[in-house]
PDB file of N, CA and C in Angstrom:
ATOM      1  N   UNK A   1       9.670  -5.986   7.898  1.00  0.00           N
ATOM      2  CA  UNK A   1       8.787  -4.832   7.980  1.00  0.00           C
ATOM      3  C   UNK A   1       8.905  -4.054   6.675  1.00  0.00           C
ATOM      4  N   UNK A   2       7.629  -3.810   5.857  1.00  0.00           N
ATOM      5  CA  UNK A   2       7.715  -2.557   4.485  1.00  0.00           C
ATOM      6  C   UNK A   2       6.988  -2.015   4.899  1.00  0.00           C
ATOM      7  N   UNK A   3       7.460  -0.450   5.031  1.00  0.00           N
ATOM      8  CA  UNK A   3       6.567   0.962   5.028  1.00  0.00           C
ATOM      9  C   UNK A   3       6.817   1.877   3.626  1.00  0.00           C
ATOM     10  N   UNK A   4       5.369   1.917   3.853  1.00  0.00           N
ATOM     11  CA  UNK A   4       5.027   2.914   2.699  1.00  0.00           C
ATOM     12  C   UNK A   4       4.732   4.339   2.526  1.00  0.00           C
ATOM     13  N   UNK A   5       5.629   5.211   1.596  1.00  0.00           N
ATOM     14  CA  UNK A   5       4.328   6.368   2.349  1.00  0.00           C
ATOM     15  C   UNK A   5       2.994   6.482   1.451  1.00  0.00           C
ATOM     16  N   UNK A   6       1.982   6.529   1.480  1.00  0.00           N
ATOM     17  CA  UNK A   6       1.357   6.777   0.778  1.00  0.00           C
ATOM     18  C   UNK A   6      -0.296   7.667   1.274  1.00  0.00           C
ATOM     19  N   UNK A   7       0.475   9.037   1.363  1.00  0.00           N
ATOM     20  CA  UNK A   7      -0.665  10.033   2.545  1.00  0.00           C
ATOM     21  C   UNK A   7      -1.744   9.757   1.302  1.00  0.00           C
ATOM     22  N   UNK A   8      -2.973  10.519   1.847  1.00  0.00           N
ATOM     23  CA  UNK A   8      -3.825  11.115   1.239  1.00  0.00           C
ATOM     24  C   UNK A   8      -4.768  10.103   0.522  1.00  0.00           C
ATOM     25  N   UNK A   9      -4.821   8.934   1.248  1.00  0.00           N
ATOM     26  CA  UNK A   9      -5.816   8.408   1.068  1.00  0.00           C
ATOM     27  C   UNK A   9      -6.246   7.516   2.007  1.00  0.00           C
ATOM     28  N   UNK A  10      -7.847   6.756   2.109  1.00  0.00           N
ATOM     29  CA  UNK A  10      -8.254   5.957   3.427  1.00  0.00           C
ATOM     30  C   UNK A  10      -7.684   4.897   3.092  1.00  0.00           C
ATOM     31  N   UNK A  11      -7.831   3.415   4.598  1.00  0.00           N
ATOM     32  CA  UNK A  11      -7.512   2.557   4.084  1.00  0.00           C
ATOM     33  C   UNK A  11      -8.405   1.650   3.640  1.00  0.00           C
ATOM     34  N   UNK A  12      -9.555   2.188   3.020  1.00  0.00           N
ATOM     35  CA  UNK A  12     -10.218   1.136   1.990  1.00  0.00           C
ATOM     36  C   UNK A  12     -10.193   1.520   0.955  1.00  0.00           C
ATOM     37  N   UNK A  13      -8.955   2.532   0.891  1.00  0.00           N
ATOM     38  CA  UNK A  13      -8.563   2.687  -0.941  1.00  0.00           C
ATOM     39  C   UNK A  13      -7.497   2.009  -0.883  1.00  0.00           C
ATOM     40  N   UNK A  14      -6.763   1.451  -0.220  1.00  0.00           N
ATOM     41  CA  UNK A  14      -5.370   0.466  -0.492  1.00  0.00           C
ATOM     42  C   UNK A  14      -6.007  -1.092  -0.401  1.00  0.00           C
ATOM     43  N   UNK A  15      -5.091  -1.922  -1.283  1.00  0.00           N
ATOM     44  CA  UNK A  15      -5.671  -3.463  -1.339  1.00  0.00           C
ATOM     45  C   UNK A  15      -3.582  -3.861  -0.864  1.00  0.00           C
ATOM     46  N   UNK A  16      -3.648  -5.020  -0.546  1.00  0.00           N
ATOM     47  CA  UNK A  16      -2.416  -5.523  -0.339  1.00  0.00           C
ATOM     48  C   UNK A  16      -3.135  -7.345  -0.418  1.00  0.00           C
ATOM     49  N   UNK A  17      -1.946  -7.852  -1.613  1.00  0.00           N
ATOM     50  CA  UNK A  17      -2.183  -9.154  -1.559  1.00  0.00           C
ATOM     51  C   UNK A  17      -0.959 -10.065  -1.675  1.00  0.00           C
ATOM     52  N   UNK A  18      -0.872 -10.843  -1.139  1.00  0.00           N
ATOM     53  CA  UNK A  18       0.653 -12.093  -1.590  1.00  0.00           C
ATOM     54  C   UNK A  18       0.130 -13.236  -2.869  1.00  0.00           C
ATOM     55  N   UNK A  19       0.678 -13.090  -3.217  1.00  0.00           N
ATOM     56  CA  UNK A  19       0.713 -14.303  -4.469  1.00  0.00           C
ATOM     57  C   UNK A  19       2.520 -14.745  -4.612  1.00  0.00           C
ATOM     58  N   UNK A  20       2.631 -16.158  -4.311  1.00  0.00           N
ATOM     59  CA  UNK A  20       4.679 -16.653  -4.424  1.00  0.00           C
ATOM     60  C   UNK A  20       5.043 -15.440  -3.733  1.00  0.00           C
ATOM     61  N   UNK A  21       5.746 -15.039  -4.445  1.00  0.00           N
ATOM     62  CA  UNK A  21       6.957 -14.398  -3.640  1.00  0.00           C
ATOM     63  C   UNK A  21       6.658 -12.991  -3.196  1.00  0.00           C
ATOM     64  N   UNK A  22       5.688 -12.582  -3.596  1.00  0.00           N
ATOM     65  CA  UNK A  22       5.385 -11.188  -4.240  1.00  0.00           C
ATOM     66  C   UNK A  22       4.257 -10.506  -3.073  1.00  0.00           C
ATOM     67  N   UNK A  23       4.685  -9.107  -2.528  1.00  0.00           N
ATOM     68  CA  UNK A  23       3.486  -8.805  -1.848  1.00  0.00           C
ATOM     69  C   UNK A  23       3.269  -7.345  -2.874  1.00  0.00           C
ATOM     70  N   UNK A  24       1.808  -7.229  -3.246  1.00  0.00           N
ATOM     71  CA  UNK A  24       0.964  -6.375  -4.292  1.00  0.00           C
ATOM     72  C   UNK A  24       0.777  -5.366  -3.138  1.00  0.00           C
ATOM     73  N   UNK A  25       0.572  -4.107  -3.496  1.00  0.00           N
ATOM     74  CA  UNK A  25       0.188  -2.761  -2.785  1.00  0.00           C
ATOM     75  C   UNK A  25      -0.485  -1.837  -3.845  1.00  0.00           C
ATOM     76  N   UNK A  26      -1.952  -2.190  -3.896  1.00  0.00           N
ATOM     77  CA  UNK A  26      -2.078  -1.504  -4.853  1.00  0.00           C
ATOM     78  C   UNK A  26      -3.651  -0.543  -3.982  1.00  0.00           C
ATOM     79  N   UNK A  27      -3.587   0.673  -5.050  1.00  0.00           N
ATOM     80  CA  UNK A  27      -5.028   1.647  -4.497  1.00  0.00           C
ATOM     81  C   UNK A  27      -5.303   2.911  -5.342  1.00  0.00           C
ATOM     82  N   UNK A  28      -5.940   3.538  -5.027  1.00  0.00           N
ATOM     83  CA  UNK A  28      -6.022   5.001  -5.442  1.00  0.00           C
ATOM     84  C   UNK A  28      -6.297   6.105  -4.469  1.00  0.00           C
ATOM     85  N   UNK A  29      -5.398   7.110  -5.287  1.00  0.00           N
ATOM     86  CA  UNK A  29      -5.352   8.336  -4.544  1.00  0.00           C
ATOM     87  C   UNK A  29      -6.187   9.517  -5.122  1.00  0.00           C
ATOM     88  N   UNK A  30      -7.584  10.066  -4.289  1.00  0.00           N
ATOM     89  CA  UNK A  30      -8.727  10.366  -5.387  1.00  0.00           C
ATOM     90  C   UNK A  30      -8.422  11.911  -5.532  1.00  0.00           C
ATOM     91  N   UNK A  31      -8.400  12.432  -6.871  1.00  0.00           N
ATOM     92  CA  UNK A  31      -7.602  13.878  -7.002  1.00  0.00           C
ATOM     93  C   UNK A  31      -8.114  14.296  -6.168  1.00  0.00           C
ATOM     94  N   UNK A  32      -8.186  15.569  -5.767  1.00  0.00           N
ATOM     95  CA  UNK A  32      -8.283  16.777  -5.009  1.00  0.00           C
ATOM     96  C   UNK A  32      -8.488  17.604  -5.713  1.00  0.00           C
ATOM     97  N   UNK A  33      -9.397  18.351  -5.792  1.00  0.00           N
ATOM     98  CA  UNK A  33     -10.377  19.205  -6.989  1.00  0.00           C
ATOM     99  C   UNK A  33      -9.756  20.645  -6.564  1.00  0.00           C
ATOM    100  N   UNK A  34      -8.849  21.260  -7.173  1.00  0.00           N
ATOM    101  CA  UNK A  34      -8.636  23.087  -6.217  1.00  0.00           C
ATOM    102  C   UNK A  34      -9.342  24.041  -6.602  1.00  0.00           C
ATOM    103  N   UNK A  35      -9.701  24.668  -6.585  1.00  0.00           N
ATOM    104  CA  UNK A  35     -10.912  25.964  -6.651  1.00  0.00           C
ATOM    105  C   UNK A  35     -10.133  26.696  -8.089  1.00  0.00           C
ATOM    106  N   UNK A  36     -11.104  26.708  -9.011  1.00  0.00           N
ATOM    107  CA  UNK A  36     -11.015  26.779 -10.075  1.00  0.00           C
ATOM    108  C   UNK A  36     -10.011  28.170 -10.677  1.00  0.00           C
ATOM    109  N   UNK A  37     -10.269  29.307  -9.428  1.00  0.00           N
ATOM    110  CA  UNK A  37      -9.113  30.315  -9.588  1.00  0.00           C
ATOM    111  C   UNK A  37      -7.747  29.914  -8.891  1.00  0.00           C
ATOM    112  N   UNK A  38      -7.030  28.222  -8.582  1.00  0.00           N
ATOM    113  CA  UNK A  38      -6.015  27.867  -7.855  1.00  0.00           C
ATOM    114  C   UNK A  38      -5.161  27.793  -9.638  1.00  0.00           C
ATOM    115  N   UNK A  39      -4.006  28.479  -9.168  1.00  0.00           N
ATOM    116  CA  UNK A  39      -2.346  28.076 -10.094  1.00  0.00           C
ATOM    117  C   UNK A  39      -1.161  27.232  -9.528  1.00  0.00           C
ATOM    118  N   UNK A  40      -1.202  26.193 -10.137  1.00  0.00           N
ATOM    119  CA  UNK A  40       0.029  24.930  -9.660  1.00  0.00           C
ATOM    120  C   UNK A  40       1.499  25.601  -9.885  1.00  0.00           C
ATOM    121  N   UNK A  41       2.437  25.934  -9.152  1.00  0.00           N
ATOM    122  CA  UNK A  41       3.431  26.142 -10.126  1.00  0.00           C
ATOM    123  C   UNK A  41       4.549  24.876 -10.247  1.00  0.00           C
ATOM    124  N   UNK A  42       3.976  24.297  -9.030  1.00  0.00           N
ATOM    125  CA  UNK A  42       4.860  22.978  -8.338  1.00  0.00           C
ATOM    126  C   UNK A  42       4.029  21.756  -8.026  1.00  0.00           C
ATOM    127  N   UNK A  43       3.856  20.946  -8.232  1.00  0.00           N
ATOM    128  CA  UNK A  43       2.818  19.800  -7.693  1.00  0.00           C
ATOM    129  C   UNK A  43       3.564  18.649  -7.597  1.00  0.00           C
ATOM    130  N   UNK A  44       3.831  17.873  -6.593  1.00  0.00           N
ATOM    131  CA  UNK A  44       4.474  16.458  -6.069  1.00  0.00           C
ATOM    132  C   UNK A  44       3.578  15.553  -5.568  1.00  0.00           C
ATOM    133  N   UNK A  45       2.532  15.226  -5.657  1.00  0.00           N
ATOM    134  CA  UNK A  45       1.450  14.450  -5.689  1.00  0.00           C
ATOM    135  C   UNK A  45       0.807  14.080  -6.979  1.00  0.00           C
ATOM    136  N   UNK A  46       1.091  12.535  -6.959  1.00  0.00           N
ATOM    137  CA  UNK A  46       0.185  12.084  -7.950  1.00  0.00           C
ATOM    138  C   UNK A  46      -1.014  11.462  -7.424  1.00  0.00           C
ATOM    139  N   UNK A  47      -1.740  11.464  -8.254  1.00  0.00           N
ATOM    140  CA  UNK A  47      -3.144  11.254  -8.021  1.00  0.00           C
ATOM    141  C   UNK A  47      -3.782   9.942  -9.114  1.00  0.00           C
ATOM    142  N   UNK A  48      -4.539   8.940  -8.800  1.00  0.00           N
ATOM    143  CA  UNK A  48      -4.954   7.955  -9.714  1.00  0.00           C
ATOM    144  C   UNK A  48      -4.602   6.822  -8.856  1.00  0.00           C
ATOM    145  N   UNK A  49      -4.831   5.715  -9.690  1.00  0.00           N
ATOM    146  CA  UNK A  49      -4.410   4.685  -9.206  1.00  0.00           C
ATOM    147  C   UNK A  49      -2.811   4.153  -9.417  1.00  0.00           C
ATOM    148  N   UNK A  50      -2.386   3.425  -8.134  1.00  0.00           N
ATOM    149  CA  UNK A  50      -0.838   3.067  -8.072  1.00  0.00           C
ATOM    150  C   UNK A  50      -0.774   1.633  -7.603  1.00  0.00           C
ATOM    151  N   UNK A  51       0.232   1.304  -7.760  1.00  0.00           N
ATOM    152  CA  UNK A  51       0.566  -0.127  -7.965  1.00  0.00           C
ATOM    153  C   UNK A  51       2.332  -0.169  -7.592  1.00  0.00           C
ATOM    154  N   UNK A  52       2.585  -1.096  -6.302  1.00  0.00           N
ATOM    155  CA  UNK A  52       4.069  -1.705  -6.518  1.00  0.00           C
ATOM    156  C   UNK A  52       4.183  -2.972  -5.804  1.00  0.00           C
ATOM    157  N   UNK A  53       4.966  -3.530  -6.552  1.00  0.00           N
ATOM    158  CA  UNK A  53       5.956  -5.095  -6.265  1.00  0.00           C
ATOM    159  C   UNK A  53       6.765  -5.396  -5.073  1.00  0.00           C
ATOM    160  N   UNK A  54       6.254  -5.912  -4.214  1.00  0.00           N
ATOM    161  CA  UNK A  54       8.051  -5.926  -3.769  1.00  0.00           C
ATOM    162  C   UNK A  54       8.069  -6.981  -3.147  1.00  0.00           C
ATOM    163  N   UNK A  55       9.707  -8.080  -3.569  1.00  0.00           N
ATOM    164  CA  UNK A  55       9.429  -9.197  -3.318  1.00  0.00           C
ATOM    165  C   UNK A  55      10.134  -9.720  -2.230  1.00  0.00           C
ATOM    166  N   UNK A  56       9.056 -10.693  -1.538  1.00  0.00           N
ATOM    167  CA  UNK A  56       9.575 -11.045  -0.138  1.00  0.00           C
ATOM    168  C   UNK A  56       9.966 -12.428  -0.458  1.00  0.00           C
ATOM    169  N   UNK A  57      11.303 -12.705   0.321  1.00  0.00           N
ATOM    170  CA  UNK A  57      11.794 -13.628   0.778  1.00  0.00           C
ATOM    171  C   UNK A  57      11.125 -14.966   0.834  1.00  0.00           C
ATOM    172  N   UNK A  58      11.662 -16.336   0.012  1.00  0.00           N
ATOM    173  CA  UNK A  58      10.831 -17.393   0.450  1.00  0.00           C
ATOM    174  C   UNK A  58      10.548 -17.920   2.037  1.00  0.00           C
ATOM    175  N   UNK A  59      11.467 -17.590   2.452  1.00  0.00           N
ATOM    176  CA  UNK A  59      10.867 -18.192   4.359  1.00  0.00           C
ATOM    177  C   UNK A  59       9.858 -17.385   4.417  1.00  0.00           C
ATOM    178  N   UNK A  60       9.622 -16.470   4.376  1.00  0.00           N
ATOM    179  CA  UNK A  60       8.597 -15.570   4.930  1.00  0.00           C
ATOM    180  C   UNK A  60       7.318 -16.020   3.798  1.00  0.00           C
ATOM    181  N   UNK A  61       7.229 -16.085   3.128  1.00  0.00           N
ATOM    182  CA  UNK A  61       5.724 -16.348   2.462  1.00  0.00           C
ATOM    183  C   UNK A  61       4.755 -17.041   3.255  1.00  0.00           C
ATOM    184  N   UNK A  62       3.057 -16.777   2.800  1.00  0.00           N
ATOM    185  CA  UNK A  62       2.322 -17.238   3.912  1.00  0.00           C
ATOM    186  C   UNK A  62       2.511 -17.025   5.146  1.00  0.00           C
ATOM    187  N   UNK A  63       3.195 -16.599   5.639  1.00  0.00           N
ATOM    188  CA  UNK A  63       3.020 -16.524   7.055  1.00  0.00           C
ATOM    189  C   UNK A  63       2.530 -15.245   7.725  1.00  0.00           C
ATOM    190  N   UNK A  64       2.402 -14.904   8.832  1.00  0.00           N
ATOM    191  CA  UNK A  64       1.588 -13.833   9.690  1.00  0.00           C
ATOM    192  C   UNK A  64       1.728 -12.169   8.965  1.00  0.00           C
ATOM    193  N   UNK A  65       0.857 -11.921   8.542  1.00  0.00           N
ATOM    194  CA  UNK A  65       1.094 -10.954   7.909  1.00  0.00           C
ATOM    195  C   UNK A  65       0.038  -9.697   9.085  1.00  0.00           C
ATOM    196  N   UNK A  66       0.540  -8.516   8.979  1.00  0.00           N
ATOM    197  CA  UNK A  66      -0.451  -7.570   9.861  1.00  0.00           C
ATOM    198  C   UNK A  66      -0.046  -6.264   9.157  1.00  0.00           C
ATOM    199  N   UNK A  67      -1.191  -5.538   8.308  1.00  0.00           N
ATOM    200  CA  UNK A  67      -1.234  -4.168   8.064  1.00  0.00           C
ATOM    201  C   UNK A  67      -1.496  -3.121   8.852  1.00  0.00           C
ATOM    202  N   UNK A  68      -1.090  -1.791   9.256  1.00  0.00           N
ATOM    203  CA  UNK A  68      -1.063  -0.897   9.978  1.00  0.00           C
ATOM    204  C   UNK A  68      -1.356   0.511   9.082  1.00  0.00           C
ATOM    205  N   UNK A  69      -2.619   1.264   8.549  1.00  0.00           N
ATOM    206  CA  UNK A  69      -2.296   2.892   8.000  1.00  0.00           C
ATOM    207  C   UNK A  69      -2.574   3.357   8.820  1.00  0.00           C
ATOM    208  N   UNK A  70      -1.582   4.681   8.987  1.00  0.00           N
ATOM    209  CA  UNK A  70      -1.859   5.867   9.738  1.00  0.00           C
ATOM    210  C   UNK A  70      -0.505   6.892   9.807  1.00  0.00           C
ATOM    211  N   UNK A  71      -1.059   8.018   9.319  1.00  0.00           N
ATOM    212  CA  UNK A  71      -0.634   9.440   9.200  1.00  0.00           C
ATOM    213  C   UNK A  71      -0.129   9.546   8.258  1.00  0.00           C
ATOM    214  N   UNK A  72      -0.571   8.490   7.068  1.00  0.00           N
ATOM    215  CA  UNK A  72       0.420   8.859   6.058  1.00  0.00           C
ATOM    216  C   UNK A  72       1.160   7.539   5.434  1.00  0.00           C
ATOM    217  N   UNK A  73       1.154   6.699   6.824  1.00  0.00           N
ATOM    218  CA  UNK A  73       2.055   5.791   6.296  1.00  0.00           C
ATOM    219  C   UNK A  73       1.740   4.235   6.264  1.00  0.00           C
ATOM    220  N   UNK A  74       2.082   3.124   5.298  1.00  0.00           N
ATOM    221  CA  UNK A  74       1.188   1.982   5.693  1.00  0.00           C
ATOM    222  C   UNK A  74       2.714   1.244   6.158  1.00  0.00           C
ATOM    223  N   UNK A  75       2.282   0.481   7.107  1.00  0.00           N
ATOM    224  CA  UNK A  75       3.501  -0.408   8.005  1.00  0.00           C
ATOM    225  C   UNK A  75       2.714  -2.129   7.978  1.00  0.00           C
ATOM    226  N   UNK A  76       3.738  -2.810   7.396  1.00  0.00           N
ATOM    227  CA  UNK A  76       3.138  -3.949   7.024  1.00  0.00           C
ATOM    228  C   UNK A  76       4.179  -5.130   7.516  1.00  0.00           C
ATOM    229  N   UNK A  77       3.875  -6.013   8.490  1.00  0.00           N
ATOM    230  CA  UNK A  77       4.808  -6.912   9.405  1.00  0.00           C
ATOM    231  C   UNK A  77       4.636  -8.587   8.514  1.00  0.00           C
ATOM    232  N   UNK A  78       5.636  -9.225   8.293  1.00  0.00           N
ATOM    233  CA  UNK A  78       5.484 -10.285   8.349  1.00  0.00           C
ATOM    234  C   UNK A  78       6.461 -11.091   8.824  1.00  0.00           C
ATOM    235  N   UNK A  79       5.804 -12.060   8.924  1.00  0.00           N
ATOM    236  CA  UNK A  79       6.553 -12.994   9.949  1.00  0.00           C
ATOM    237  C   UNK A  79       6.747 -14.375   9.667  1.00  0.00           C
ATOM    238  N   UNK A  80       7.576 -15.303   9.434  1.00  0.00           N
ATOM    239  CA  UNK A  80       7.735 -16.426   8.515  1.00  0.00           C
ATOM    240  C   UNK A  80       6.258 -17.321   8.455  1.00  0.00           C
ATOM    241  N   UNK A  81       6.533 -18.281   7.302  1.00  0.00           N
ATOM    242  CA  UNK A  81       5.354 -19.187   7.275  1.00  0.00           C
ATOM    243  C   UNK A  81       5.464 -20.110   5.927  1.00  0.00           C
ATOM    244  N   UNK A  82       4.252 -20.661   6.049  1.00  0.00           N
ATOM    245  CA  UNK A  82       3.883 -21.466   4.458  1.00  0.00           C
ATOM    246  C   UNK A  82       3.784 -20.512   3.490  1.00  0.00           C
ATOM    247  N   UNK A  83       3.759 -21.440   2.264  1.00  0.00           N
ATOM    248  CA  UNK A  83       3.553 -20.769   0.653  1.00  0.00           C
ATOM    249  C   UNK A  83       2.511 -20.776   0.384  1.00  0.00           C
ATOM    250  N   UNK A  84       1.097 -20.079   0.932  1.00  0.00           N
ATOM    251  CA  UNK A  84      -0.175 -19.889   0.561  1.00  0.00           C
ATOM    252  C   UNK A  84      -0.525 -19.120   0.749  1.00  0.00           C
ATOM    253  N   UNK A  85      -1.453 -18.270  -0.451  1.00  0.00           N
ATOM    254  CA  UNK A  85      -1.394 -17.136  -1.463  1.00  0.00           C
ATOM    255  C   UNK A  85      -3.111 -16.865   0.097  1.00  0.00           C
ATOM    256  N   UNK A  86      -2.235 -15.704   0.437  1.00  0.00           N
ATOM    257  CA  UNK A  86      -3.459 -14.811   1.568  1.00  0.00           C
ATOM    258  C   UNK A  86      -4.030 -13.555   1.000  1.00  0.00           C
ATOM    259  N   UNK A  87      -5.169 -13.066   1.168  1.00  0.00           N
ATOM    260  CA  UNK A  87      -5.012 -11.617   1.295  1.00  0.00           C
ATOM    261  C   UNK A  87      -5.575 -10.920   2.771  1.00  0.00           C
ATOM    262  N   UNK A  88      -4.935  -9.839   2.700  1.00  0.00           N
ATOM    263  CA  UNK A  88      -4.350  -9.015   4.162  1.00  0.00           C
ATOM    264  C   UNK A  88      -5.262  -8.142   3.992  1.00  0.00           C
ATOM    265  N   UNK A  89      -6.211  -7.888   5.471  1.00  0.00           N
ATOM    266  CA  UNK A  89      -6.323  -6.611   6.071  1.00  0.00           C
ATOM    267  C   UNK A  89      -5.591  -5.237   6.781  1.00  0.00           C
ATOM    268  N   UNK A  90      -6.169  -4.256   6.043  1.00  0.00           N
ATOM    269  CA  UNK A  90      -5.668  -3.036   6.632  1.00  0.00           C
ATOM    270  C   UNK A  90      -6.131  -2.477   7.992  1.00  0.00           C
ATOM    271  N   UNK A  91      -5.738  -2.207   8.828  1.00  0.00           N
ATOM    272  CA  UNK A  91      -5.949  -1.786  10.108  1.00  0.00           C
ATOM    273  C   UNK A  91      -5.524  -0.196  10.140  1.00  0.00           C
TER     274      UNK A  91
END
C-alpha cells in the first residue's frame, strides 16, 4: 500500500504509471489566485506540477494495481503479478 498526501487537487490532475520497477505519481496542483489585497506571511503549499518515484518490489510488478483519491489523500494497492508496464486508474 503507498499513500500520498496530495490535497488540493482533482483526480484527473494526478496520472500514476508503472514502467520495471518504478511506480510514477505525477500531476498538478493549479495555484489558487488570493484576492489581490491578501499578504502571505507563511505559505506551505506548493503549487505547479509534481512528480515522485517510488520503487516497488520485483514480485509485485504488473500485478493488480487499484487507485483510491479522497480527502486529500491518494491510496494506491498493489498486489503481486507479471512484469508488464500498465497504466492505472484513479478512483
Amino acid at each position: 500500500v503507498v499513500i500520498c498526501e496530495v490535497a488540493g487537487i482533482t483526480k484527473e490532475n494526478v496520472r500514476l504509471t508503472v514502467t520495471n520497477e518504478l511506480l510514477h505519481i505525477s500531476g498538478i496542483r493549479p495555484e489558487d489566485k488570493p484576492p489581490a489585497s491578501a499578504t502571505f506571511h507563511n505559505l506551505e503549499i506548493e503549487y505547479g506540477e509534481f512528480e515522485r518515484h517510488i520503487h516497488i518490489p520485483n514480485a509485485f510488478v504488473g500485478g493488480n494495481i487499484q487507485a483510491q483519491y479522497s480527502d486529500g489523500f491518494l491510496r494506491i494497492e498493489i498486489e503481486r503479478g507479471s512484469s508488464e508496464a500498465i497504466k492505472i486508474e484513479v478512483e
